[in-house]
PDB file of N, CA and C in Angstrom:
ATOM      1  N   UNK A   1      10.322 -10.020   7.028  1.00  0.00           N
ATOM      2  CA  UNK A   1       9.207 -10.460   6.213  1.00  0.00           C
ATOM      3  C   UNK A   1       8.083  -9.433   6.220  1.00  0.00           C
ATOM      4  N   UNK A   2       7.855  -9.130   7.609  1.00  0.00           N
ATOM      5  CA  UNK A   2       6.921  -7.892   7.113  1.00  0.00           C
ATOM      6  C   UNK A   2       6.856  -6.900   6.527  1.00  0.00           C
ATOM      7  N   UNK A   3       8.418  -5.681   6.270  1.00  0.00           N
ATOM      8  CA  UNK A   3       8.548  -5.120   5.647  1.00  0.00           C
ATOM      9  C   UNK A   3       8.624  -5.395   4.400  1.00  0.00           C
ATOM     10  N   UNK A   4       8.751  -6.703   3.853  1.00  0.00           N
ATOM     11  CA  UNK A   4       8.834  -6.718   2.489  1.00  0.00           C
ATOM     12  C   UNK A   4       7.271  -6.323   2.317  1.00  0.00           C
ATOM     13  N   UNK A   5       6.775  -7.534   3.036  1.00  0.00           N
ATOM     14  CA  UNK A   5       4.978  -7.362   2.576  1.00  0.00           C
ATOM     15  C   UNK A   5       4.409  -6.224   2.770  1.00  0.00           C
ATOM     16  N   UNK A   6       4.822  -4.999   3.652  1.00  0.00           N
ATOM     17  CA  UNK A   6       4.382  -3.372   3.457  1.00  0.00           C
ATOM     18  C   UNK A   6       4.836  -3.029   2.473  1.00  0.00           C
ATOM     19  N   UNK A   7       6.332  -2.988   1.898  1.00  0.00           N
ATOM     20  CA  UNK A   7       6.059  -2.754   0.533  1.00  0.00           C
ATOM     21  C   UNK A   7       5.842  -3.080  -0.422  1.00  0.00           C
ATOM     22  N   UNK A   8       4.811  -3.814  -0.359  1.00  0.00           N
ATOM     23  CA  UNK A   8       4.234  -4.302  -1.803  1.00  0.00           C
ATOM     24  C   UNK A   8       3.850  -3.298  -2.266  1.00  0.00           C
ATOM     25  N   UNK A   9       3.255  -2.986  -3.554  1.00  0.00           N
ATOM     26  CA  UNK A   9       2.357  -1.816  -4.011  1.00  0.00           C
ATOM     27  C   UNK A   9       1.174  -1.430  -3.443  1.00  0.00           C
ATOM     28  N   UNK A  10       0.215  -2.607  -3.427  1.00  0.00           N
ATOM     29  CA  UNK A  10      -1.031  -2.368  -2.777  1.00  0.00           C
ATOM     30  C   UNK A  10      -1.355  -2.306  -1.487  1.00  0.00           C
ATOM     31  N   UNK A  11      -0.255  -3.560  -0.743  1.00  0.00           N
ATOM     32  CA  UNK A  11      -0.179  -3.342   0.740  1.00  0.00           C
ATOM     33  C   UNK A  11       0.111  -1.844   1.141  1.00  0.00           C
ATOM     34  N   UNK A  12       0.987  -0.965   0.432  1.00  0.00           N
ATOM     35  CA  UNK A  12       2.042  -0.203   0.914  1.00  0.00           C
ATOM     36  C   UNK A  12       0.727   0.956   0.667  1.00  0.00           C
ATOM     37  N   UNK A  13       0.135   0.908  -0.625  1.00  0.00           N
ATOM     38  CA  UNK A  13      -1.033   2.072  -1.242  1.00  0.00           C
ATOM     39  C   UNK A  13      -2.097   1.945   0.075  1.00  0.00           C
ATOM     40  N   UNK A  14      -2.658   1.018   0.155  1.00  0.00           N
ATOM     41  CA  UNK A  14      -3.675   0.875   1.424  1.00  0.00           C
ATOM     42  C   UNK A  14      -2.997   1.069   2.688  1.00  0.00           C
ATOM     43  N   UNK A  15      -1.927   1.146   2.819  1.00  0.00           N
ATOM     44  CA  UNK A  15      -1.075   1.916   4.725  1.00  0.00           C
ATOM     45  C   UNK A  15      -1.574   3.058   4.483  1.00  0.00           C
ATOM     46  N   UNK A  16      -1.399   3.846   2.782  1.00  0.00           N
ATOM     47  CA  UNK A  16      -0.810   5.123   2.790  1.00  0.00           C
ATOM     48  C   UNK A  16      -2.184   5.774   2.803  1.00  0.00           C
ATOM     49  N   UNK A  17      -3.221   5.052   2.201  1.00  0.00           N
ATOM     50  CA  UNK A  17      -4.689   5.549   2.906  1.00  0.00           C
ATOM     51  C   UNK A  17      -4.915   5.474   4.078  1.00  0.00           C
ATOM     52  N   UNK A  18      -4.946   4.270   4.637  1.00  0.00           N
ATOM     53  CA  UNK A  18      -5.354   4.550   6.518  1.00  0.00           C
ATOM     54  C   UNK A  18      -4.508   5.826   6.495  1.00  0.00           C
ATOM     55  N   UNK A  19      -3.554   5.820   6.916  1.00  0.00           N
ATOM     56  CA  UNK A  19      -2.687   6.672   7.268  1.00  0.00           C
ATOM     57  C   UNK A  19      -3.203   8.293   6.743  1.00  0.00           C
ATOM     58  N   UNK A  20      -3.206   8.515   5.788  1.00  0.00           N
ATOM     59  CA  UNK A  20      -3.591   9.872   5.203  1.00  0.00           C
ATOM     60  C   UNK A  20      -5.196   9.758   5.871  1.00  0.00           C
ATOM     61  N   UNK A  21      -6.234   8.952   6.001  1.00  0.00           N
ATOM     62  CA  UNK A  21      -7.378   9.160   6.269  1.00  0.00           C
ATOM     63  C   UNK A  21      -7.454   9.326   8.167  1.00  0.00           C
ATOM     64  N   UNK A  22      -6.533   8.774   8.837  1.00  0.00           N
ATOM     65  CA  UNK A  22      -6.488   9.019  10.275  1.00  0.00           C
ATOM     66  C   UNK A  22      -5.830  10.196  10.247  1.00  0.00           C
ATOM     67  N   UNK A  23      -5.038  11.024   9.620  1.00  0.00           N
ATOM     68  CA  UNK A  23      -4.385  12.343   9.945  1.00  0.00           C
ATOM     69  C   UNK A  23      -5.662  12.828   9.313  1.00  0.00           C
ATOM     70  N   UNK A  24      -6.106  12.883   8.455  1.00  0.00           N
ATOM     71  CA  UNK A  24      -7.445  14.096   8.090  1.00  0.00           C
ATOM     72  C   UNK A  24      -8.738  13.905   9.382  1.00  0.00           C
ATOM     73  N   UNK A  25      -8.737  12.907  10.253  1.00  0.00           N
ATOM     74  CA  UNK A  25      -9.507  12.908  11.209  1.00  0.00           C
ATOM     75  C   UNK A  25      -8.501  13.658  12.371  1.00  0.00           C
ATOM     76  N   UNK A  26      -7.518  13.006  12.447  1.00  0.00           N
ATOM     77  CA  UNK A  26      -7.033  14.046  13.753  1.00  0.00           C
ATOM     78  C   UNK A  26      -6.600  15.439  13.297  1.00  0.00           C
ATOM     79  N   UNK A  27      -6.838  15.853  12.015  1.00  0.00           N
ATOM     80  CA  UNK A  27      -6.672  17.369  11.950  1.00  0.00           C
ATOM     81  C   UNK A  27      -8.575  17.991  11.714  1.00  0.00           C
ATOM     82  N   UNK A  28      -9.534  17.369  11.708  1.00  0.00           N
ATOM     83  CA  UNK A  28     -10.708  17.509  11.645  1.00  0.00           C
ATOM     84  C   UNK A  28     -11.381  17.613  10.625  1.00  0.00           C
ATOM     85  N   UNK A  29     -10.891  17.332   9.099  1.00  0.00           N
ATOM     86  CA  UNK A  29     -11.013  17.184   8.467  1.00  0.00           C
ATOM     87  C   UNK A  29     -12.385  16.300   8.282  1.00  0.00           C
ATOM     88  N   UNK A  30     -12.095  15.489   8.719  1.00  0.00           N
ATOM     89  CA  UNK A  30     -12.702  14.480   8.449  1.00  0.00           C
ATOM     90  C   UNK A  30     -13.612  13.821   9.368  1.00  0.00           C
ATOM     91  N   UNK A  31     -15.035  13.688   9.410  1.00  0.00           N
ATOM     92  CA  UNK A  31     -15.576  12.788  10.401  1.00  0.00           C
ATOM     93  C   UNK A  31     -15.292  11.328  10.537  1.00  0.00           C
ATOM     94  N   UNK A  32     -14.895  10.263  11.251  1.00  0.00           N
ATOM     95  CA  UNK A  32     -14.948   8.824  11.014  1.00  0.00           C
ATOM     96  C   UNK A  32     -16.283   8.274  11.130  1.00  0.00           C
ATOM     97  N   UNK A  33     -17.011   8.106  10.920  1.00  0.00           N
ATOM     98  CA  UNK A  33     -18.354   7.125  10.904  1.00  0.00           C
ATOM     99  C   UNK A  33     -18.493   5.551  10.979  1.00  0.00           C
ATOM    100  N   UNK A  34     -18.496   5.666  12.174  1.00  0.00           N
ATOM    101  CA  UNK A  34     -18.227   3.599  12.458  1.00  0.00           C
ATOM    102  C   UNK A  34     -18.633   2.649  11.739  1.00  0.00           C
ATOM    103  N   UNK A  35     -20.181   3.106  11.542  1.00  0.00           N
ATOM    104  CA  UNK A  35     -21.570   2.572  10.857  1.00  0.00           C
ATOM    105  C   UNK A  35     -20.993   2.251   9.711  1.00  0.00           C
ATOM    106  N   UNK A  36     -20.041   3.301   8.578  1.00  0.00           N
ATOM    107  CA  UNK A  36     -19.839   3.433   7.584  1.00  0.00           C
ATOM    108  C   UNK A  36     -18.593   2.357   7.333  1.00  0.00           C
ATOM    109  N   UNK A  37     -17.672   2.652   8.182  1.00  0.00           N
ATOM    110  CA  UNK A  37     -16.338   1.988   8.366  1.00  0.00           C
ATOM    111  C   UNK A  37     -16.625   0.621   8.236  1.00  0.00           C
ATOM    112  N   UNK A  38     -17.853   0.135   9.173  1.00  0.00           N
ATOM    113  CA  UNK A  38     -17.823  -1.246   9.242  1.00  0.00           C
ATOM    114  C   UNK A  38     -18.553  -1.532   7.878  1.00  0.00           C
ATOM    115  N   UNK A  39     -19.598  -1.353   7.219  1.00  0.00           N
ATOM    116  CA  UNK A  39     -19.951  -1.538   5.813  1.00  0.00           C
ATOM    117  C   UNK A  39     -18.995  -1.340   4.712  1.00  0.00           C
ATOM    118  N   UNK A  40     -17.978  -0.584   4.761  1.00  0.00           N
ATOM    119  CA  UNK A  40     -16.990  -0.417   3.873  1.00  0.00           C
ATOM    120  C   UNK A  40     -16.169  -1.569   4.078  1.00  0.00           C
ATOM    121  N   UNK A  41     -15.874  -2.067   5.401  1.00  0.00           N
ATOM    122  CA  UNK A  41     -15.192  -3.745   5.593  1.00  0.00           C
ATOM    123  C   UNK A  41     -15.966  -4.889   4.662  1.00  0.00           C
ATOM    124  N   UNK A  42     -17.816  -4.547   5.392  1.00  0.00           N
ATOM    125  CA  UNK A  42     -17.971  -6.279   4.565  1.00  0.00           C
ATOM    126  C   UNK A  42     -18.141  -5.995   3.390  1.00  0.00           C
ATOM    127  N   UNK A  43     -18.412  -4.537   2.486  1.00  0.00           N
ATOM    128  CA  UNK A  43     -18.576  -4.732   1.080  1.00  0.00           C
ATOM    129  C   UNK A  43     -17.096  -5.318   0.610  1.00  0.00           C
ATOM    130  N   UNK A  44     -15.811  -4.641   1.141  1.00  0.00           N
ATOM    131  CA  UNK A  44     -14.706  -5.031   0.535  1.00  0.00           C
ATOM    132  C   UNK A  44     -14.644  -6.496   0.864  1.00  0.00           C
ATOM    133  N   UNK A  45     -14.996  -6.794   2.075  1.00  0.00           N
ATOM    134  CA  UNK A  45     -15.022  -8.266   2.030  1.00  0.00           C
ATOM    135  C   UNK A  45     -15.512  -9.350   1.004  1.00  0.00           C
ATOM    136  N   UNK A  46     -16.485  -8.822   0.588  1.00  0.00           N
ATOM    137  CA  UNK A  46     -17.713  -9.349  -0.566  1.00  0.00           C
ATOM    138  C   UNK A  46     -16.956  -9.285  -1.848  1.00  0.00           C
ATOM    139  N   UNK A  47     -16.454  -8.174  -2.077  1.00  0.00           N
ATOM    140  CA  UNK A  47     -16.470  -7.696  -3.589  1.00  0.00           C
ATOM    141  C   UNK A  47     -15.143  -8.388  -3.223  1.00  0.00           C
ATOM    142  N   UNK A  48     -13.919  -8.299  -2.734  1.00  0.00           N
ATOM    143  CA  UNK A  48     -12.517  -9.527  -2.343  1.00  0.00           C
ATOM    144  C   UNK A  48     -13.464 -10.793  -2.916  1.00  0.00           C
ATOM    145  N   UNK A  49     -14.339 -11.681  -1.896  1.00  0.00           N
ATOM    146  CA  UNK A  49     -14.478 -12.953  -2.152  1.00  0.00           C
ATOM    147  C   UNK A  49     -15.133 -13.278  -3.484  1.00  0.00           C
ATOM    148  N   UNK A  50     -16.208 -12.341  -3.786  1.00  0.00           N
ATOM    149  CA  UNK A  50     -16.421 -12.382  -5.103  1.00  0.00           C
ATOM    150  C   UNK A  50     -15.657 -12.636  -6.369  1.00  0.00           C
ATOM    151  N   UNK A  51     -14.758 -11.367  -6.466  1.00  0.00           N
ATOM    152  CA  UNK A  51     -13.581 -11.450  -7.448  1.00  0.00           C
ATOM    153  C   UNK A  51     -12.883 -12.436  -7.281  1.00  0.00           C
ATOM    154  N   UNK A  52     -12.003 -12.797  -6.278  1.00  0.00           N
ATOM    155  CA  UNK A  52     -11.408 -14.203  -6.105  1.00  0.00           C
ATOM    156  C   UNK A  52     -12.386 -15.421  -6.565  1.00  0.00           C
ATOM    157  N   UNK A  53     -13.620 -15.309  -6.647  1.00  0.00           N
ATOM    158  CA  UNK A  53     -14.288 -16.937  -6.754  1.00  0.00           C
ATOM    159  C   UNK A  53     -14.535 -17.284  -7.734  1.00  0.00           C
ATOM    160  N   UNK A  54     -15.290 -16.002  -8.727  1.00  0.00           N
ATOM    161  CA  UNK A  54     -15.928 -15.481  -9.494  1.00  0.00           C
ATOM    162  C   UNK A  54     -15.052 -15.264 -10.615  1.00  0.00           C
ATOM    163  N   UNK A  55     -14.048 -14.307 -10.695  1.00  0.00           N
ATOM    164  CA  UNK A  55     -13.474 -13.939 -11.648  1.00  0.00           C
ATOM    165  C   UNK A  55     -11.611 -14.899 -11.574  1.00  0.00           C
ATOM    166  N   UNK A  56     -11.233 -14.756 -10.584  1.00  0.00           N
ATOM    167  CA  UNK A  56      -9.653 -15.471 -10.479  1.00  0.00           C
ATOM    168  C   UNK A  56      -9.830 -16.697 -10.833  1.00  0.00           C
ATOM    169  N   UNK A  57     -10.691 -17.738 -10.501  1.00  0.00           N
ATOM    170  CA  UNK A  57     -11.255 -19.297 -10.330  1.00  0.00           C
ATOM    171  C   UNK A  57     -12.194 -19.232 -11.337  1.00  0.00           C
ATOM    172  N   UNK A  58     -12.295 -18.780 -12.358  1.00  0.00           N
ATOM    173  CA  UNK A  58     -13.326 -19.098 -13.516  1.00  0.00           C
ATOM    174  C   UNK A  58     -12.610 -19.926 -14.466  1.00  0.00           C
ATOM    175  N   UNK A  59     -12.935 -20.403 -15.440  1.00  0.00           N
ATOM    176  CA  UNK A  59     -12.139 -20.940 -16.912  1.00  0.00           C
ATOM    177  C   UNK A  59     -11.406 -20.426 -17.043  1.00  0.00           C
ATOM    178  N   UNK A  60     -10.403 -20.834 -17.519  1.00  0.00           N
ATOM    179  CA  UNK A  60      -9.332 -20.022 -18.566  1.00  0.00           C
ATOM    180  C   UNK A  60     -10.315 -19.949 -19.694  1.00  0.00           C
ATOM    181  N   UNK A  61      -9.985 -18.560 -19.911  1.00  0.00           N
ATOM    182  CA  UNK A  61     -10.470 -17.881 -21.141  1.00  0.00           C
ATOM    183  C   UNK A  61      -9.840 -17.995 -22.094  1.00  0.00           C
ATOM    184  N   UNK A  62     -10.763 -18.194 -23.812  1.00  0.00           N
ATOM    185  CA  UNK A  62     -10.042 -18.768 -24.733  1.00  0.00           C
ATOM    186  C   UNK A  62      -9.179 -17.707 -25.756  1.00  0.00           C
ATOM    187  N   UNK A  63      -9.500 -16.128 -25.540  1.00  0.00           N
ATOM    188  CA  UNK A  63      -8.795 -15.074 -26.027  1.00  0.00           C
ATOM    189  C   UNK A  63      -7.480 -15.271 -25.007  1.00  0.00           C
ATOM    190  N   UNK A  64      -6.001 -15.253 -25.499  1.00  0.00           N
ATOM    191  CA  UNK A  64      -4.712 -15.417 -25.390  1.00  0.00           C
ATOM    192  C   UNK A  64      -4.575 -13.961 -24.213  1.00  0.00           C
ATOM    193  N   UNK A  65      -4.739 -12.791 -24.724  1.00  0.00           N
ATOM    194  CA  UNK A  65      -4.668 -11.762 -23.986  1.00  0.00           C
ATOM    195  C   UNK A  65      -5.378 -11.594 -22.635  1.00  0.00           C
ATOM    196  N   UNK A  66      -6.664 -12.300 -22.337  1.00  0.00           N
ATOM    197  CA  UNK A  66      -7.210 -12.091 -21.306  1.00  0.00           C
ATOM    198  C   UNK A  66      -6.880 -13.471 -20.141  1.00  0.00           C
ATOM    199  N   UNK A  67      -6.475 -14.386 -20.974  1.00  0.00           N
ATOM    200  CA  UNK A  67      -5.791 -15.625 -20.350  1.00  0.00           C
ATOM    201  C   UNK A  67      -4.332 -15.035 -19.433  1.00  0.00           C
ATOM    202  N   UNK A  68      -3.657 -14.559 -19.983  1.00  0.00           N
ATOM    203  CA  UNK A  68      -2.653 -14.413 -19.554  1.00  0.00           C
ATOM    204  C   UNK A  68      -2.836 -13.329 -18.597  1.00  0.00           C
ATOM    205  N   UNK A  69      -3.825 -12.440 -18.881  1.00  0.00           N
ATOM    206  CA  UNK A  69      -4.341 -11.565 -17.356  1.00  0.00           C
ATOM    207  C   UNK A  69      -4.860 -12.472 -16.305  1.00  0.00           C
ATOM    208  N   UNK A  70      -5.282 -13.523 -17.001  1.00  0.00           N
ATOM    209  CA  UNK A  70      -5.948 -14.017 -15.878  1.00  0.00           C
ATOM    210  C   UNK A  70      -4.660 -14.630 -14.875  1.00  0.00           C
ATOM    211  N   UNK A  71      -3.733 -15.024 -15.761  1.00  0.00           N
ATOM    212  CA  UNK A  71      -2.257 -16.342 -14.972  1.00  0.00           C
ATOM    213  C   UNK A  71      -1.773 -14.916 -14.103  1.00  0.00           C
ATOM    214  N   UNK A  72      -1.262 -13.938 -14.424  1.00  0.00           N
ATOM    215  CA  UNK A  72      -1.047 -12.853 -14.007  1.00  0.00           C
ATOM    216  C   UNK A  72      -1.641 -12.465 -12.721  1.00  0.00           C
ATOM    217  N   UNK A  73      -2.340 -12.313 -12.633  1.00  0.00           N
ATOM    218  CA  UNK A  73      -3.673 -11.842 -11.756  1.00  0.00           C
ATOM    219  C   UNK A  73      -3.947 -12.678 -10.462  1.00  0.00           C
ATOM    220  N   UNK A  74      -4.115 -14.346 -11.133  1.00  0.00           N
ATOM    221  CA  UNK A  74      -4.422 -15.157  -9.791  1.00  0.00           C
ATOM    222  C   UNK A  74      -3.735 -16.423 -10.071  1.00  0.00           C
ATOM    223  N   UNK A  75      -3.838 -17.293 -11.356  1.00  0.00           N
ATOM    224  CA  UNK A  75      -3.366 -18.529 -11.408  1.00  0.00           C
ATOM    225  C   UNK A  75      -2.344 -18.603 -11.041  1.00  0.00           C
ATOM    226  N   UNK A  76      -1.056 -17.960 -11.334  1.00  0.00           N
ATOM    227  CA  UNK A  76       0.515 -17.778 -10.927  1.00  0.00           C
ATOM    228  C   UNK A  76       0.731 -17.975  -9.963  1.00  0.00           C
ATOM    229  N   UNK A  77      -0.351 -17.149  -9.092  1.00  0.00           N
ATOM    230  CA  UNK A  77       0.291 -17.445  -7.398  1.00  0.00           C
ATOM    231  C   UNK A  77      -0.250 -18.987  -6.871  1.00  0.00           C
ATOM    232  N   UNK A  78      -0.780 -19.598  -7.575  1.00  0.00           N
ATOM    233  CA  UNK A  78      -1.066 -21.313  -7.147  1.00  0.00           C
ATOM    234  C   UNK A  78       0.117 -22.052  -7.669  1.00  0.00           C
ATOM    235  N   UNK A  79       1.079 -21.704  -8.614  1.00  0.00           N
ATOM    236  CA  UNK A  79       2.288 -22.215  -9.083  1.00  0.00           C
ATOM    237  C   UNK A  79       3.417 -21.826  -7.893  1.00  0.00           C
ATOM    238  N   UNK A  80       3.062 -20.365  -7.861  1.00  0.00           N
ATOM    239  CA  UNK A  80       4.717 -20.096  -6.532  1.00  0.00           C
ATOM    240  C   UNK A  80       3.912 -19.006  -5.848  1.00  0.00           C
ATOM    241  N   UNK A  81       2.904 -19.923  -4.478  1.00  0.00           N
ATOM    242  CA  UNK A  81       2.400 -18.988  -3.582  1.00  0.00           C
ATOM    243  C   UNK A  81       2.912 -18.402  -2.620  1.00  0.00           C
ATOM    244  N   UNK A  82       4.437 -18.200  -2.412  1.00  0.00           N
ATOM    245  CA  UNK A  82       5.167 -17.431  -1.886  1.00  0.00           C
ATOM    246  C   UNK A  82       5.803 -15.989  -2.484  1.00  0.00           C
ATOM    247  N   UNK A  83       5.296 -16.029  -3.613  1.00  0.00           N
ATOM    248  CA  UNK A  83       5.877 -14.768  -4.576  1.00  0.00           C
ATOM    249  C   UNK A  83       4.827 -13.346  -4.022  1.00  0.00           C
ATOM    250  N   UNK A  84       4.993 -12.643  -3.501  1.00  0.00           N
ATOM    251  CA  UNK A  84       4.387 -11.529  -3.118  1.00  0.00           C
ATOM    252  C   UNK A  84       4.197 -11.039  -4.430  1.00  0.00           C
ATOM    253  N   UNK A  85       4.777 -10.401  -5.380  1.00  0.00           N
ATOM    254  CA  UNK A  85       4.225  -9.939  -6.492  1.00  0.00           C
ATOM    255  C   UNK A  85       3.180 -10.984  -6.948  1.00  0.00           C
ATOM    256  N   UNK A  86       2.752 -12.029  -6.663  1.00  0.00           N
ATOM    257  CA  UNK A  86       1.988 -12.621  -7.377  1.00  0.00           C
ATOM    258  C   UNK A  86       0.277 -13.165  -6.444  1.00  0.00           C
ATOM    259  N   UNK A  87       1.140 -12.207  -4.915  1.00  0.00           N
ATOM    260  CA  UNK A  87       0.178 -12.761  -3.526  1.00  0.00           C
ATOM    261  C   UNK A  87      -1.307 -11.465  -3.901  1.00  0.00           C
ATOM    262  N   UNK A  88      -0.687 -10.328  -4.128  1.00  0.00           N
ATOM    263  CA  UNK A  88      -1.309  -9.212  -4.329  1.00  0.00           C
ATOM    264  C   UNK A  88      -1.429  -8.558  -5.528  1.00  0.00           C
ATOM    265  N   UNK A  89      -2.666  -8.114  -5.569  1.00  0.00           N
ATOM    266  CA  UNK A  89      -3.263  -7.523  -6.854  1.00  0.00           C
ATOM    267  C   UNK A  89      -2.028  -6.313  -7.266  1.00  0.00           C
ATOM    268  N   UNK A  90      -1.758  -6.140  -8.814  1.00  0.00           N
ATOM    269  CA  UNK A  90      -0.883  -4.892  -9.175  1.00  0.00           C
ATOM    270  C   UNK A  90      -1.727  -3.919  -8.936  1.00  0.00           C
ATOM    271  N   UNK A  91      -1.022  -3.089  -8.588  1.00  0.00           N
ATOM    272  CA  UNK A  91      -1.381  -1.561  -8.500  1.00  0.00           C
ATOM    273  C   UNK A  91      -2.484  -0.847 -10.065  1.00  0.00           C
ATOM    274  N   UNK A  92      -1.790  -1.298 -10.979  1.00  0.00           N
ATOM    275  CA  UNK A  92      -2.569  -1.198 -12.620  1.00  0.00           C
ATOM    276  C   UNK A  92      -3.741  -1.947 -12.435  1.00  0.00           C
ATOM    277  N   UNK A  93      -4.216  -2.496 -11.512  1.00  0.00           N
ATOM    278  CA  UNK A  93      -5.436  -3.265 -11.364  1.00  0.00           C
ATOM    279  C   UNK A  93      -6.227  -2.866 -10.370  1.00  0.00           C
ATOM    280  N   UNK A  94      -5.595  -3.008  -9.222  1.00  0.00           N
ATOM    281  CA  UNK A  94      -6.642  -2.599  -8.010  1.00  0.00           C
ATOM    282  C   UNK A  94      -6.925  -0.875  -8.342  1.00  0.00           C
ATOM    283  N   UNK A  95      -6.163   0.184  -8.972  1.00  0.00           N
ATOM    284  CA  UNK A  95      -6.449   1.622  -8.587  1.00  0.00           C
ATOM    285  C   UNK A  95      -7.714   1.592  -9.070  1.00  0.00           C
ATOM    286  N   UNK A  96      -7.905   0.916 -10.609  1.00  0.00           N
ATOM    287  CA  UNK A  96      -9.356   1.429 -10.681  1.00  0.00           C
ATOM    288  C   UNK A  96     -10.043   0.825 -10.515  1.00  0.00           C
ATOM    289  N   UNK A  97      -9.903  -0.070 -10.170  1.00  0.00           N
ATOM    290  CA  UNK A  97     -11.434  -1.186  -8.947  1.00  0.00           C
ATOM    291  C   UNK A  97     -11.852  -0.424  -7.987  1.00  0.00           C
ATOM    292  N   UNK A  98     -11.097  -0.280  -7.164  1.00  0.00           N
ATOM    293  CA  UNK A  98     -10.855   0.478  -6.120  1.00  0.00           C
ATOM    294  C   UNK A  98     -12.285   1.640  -6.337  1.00  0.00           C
ATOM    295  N   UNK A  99     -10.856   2.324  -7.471  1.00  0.00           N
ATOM    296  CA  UNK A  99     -11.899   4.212  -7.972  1.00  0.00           C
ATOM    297  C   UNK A  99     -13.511   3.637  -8.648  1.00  0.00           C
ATOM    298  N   UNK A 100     -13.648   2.726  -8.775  1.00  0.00           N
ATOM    299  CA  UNK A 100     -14.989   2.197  -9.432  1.00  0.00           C
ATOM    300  C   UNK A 100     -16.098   1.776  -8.889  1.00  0.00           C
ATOM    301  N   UNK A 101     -15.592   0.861  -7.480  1.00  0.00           N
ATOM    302  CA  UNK A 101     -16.024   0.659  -6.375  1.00  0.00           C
ATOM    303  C   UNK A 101     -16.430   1.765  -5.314  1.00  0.00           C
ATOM    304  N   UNK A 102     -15.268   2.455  -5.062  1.00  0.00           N
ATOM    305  CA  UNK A 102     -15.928   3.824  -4.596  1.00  0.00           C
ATOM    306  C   UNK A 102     -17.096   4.241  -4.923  1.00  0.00           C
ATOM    307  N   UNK A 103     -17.036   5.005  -6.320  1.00  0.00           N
ATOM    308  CA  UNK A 103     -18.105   5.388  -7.559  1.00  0.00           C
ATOM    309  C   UNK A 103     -18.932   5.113  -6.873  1.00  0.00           C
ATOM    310  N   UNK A 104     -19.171   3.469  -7.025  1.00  0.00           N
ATOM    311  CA  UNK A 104     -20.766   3.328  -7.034  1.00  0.00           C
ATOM    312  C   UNK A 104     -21.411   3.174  -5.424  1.00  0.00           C
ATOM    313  N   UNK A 105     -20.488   3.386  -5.068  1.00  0.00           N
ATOM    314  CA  UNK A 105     -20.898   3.091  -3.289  1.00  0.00           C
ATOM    315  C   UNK A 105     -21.011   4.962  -3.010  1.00  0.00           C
ATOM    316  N   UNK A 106     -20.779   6.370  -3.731  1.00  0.00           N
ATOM    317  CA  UNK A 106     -20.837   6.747  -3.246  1.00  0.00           C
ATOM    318  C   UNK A 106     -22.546   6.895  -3.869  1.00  0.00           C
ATOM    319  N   UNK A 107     -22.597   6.493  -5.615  1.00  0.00           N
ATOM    320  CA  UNK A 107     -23.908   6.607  -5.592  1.00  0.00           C
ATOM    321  C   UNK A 107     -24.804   6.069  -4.985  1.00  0.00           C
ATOM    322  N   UNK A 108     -24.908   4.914  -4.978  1.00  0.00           N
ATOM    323  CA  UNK A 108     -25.601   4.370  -3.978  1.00  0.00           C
ATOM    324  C   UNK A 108     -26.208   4.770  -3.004  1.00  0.00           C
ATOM    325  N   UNK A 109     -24.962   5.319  -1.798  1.00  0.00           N
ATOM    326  CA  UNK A 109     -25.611   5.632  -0.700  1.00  0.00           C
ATOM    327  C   UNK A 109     -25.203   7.533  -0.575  1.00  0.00           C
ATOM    328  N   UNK A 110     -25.268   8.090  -1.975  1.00  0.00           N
ATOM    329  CA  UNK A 110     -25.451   9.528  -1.906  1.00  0.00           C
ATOM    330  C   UNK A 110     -24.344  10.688  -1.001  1.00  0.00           C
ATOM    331  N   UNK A 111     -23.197   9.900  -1.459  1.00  0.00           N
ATOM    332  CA  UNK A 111     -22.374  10.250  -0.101  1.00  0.00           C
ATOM    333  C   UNK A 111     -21.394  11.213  -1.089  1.00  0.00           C
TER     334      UNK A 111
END
């Protein structure tokens, strides 16, 4: 069971960051910054509970195309919450949240 759930797309994409971001620290690449690490937890925490409350748990929307992103996305997995493709965000979704979220966190804090 666990290996299935590492390879999910996103599970498997987020190993392959830790992973690439702890080898660029043990080759020196990279500083780790705790301070930073732990704010990068509760924003993702936030912007996770947000999107889930906010956007997954809103109305069904009355445009056909964005409805069916929405069943896609979150409603589906309340029909068959054992479906891993349906437990975790697609890859076509989270990359550029993700790259967007970054963005503005690096403006933000100038990094």
């Amino acid at each position: 069971m666990l290996l299935v759930f590492c390879r999910h797309g996103g599970v498997a994409a987020l190993l392959a960051a830790v992973a690439a971001e702890t080898l660029l620290w043990l080759f020196g690449v990279v500083a780790l910054q705790p301070a930073l690490i732990l704010v990068g937890a509760l924003l993702f925490y936030l912007s996770e509970y947000g999107m889930h409350r906010f956007a997954f748990h809103s109305p069904p929307l009355s445009w056909p195309p964005a409805r069916k992103l929405q069943h896609r996305l979150h409603y589906d997995h309340h029909v068959e919450p054992s479906r891993l493709d349906l437990l975790f965000l697609p890859l076509w979704f989270l990359v550029p949240n993700l790259a967007l979220a970054a963005g503005l966190f690096a403006l933000a804090f100038g990094i």
